[in-house]
Protein backbone atom coordinates (compact mmCIF):
# COMPACT_ATOMS: atom_id res chain seq x y z
CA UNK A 1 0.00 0.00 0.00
CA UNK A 2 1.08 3.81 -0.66
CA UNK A 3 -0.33 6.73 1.77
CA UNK A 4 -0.17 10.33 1.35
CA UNK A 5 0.01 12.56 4.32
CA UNK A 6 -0.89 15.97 3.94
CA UNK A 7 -0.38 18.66 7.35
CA UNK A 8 2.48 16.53 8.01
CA UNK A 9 4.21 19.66 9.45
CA UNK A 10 1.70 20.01 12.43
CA UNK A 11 1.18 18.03 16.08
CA UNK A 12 -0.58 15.40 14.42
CA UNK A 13 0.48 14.88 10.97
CA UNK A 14 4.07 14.58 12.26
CA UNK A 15 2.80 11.83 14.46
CA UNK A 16 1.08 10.16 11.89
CA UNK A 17 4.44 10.41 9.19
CA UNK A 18 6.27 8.93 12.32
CA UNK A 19 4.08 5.72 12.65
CA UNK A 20 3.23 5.38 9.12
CA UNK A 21 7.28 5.43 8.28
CA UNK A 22 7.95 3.03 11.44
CA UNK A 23 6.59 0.06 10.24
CA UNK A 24 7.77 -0.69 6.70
CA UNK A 25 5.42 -3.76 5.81
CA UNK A 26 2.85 -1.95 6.38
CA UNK A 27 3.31 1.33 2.89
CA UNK A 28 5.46 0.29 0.75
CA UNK A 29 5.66 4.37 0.06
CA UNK A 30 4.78 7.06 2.38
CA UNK A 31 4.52 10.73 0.48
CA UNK A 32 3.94 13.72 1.97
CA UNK A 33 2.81 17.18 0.29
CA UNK A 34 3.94 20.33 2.25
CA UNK A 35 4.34 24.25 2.04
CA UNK A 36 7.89 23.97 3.45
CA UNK A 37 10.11 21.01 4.15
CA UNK A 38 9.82 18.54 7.10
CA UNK A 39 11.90 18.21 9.37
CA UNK A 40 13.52 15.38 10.41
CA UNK A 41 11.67 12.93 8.46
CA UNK A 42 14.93 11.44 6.82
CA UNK A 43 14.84 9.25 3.39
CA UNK A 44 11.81 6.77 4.56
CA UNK A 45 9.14 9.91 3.24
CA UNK A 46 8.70 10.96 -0.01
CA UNK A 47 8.60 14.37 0.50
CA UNK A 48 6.89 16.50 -2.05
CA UNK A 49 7.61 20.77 -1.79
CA UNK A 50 5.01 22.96 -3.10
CA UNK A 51 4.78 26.23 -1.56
CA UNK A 52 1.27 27.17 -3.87
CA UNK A 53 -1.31 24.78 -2.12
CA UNK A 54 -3.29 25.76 -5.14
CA UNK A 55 -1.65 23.34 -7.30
CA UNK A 56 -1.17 20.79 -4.47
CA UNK A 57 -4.11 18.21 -6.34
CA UNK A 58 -1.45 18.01 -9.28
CA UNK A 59 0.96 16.90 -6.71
CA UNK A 60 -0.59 13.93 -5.57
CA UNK A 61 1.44 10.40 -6.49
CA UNK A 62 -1.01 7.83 -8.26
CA UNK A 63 -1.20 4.96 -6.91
CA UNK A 64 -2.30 6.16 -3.39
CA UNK A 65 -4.38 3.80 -1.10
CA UNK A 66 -4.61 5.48 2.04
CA UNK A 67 -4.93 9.48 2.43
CA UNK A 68 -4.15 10.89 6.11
CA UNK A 69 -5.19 14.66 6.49
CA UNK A 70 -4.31 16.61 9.82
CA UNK A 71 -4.22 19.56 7.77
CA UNK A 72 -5.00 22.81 9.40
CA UNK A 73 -4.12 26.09 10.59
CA UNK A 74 -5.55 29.06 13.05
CA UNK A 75 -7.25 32.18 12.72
CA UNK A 76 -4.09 34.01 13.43
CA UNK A 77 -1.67 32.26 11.26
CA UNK A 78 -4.32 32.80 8.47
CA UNK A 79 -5.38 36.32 9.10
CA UNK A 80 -8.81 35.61 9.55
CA UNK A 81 -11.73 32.72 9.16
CA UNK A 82 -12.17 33.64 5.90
CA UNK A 83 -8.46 32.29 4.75
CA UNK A 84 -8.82 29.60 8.06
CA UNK A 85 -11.71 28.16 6.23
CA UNK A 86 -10.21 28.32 2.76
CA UNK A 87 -7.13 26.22 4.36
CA UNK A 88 -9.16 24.18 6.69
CA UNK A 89 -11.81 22.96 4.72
CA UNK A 90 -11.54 23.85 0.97
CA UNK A 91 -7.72 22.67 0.48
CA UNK A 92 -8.73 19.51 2.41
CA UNK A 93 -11.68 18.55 0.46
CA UNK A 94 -9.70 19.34 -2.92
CA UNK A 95 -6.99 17.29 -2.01
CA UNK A 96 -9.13 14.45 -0.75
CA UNK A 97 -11.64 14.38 -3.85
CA UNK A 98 -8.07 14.65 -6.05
CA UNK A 99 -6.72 12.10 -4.38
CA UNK A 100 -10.61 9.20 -4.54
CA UNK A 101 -10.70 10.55 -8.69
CA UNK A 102 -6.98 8.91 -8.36
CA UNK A 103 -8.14 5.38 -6.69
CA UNK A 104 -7.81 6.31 -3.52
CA UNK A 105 -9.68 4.19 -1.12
CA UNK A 106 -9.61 5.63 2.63
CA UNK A 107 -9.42 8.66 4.08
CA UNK A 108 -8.22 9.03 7.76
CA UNK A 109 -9.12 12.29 8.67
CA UNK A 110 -7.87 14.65 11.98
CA UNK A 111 -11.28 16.67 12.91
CA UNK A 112 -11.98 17.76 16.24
CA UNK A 113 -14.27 17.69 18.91
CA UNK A 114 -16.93 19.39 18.81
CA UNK A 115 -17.67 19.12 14.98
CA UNK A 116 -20.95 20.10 14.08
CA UNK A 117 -22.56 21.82 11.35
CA UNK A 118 -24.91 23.28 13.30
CA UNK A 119 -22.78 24.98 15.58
CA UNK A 120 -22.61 28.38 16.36
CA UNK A 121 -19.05 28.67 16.91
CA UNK A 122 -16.87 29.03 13.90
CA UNK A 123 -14.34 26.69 14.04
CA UNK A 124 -16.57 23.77 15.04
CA UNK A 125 -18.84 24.45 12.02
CA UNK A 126 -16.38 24.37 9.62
CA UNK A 127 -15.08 21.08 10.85
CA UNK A 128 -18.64 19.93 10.87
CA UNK A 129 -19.27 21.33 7.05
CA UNK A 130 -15.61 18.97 6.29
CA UNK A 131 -16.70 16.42 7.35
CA UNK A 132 -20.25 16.48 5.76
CA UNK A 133 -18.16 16.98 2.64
CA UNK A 134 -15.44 14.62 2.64
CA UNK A 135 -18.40 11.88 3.43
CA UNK A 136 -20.35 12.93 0.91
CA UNK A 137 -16.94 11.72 -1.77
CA UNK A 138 -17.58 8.34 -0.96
CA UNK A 139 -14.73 6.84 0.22
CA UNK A 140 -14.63 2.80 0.60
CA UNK A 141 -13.81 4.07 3.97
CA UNK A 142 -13.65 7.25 6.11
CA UNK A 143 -12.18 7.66 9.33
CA UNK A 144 -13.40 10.82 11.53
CA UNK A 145 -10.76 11.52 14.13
CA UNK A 146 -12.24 13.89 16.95
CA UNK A 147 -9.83 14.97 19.61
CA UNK A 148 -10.26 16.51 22.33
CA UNK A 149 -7.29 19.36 23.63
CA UNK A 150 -4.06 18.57 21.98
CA UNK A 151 -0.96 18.23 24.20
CA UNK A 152 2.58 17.83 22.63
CA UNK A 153 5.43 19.91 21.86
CA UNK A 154 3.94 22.69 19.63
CA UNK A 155 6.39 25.60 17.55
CA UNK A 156 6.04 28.93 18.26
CA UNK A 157 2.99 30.12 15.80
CA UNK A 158 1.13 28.87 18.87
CA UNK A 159 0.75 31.37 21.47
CA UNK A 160 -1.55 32.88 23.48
CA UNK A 161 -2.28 33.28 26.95
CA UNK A 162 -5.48 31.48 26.74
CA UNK A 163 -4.00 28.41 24.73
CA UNK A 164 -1.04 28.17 26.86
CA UNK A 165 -3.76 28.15 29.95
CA UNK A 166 -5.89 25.60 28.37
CA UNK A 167 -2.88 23.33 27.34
CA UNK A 168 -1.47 23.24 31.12
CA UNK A 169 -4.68 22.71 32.54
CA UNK A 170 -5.26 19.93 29.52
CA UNK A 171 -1.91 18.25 30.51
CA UNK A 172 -2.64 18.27 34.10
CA UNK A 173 -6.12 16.38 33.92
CA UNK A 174 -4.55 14.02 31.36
CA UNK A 175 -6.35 10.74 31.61
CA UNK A 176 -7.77 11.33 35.31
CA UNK A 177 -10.48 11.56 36.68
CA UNK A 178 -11.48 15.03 35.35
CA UNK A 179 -10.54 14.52 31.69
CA UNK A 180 -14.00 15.04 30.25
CA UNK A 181 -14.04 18.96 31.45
CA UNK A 182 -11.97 19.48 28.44
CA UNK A 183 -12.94 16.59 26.25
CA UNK A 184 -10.53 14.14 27.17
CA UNK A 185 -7.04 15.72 26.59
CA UNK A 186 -5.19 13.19 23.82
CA UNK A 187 -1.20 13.72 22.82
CA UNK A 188 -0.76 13.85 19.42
CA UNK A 189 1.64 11.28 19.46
CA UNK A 190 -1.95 9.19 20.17
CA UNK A 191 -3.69 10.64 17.31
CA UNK A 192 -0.77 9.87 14.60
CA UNK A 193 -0.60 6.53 16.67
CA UNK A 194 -4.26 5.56 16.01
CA UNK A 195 -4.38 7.11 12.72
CA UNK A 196 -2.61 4.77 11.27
CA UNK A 197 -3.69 1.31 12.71
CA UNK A 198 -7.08 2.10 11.94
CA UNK A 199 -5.90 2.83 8.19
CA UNK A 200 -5.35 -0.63 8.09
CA UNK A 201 -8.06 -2.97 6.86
CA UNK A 202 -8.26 -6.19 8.47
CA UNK A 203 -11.82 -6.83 6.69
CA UNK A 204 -13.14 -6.91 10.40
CA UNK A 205 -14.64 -3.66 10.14
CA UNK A 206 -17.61 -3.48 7.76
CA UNK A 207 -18.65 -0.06 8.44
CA UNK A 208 -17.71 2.66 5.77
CA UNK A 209 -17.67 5.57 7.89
CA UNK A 210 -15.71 5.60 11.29
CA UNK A 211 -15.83 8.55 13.77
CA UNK A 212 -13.65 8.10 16.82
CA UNK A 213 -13.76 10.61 19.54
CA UNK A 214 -11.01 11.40 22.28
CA UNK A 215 -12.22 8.98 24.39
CA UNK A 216 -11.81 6.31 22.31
CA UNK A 217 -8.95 7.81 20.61
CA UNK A 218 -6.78 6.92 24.38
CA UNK A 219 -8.85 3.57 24.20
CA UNK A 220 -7.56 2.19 21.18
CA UNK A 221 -3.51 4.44 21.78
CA UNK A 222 -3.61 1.35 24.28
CA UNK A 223 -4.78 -1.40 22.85
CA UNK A 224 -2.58 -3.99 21.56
């Protein structure tokens, strides 16, 4: 099998290169299409540069089976929701239609908690209208990943005094008792973990569409 990751550069899709490139039975080529060049991820990645995102669907390798997206930015990085939502959603759902017209048969997909398109917050409505879009491409299989709080080692575009606050606080009820105040905190290193032994198909698993929240996210991070 051959899998694409795109967001490789972020929390999660560096997690999810990592496992995908640990194993090598399981992709026989890992590719990766990013803005700027990854680092650390050595000769096991095909690593594709293209800084115009535009042009990123002429980018993608045939021959991919699996697609993993943990593509996304912030409102700050991007300047507003407006360019957030042009990043978050429409470059994801261009890449992953791209990538099904080219044979591609599952999509593993890093959403978030609190998805909903019919929520009145931005950011979870636009992850809700992804994923209502990506579905309706109709992918032999699509797996919705919804974590809660990220914790990991993140680079400096993310700042803030109230992420920084919410990360600490995240870290601290980490698996305990109080987890579910913040949605069950998950480490990326879970998500990238999970991402990819779920991209495998052990014909097990009938359903098409998989949505995995947090909870089960840390469930299956440590289960054999």
């Amino acid at each position: 099998m051959n899998a694409l990751v795109i967001g490789a550069t972020g929390l999660c899709g560096s997690a999810i290169l990592k496992y995908a490139t640990n194993d090598c039975k399981l992709f026989s080529n890992v590719y990766s299409i990013s803005r700027r060049e990854i680092p650390n991820c050595g000769d096991s990645v095909k690593s594709i540069i293209n800084e115009d995102t535009e042009t990123w669907i002429d980018s993608i390798p045939d021959g991919i089976n699996v697609l993993f997206s943990a593509l996304g930015t912030t409102k700050a990085a991007a300047g507003s929701i407006e360019n957030q939502y042009k990043i978050d959603h429409g470059l994801n759902l261009a890449v992953a239609k791209a990538a099904k017209e080219k044979g591609c048969k599952t999509l593993v997909l890093v959403s978030s908690l609190g998805a909903s398109i019919e929520s009145r917050l931005p950011y979870f409505k636009m992850k809700g209208e992804l994923e209502r879009d990506v579905l309706a491409l109709g992918f032999e299989r699509t797996i919705l990943l919804r974590p809660g709080v990220l914790l990991g080692e993140r680079d400096s575009n993310y700042t803030g005094f109230g992420r920084s606050l919410i990360t600490k606080l995240a870290s601290w009820i980490y698996r305990g008792k109080l987890q579910y105040l913040l949605g069950c905190p998950v480490y990326a290193d879970e998500v990238g973990k999970v991402a990819v032994k779920l991209s495998v198909d052990d014909g097990t698993d009938k359903n098409k569409v998989k949505i995995v929240h947090s909870s089960g996210i840390l469930e299956t991070a440590n289960s054999d």
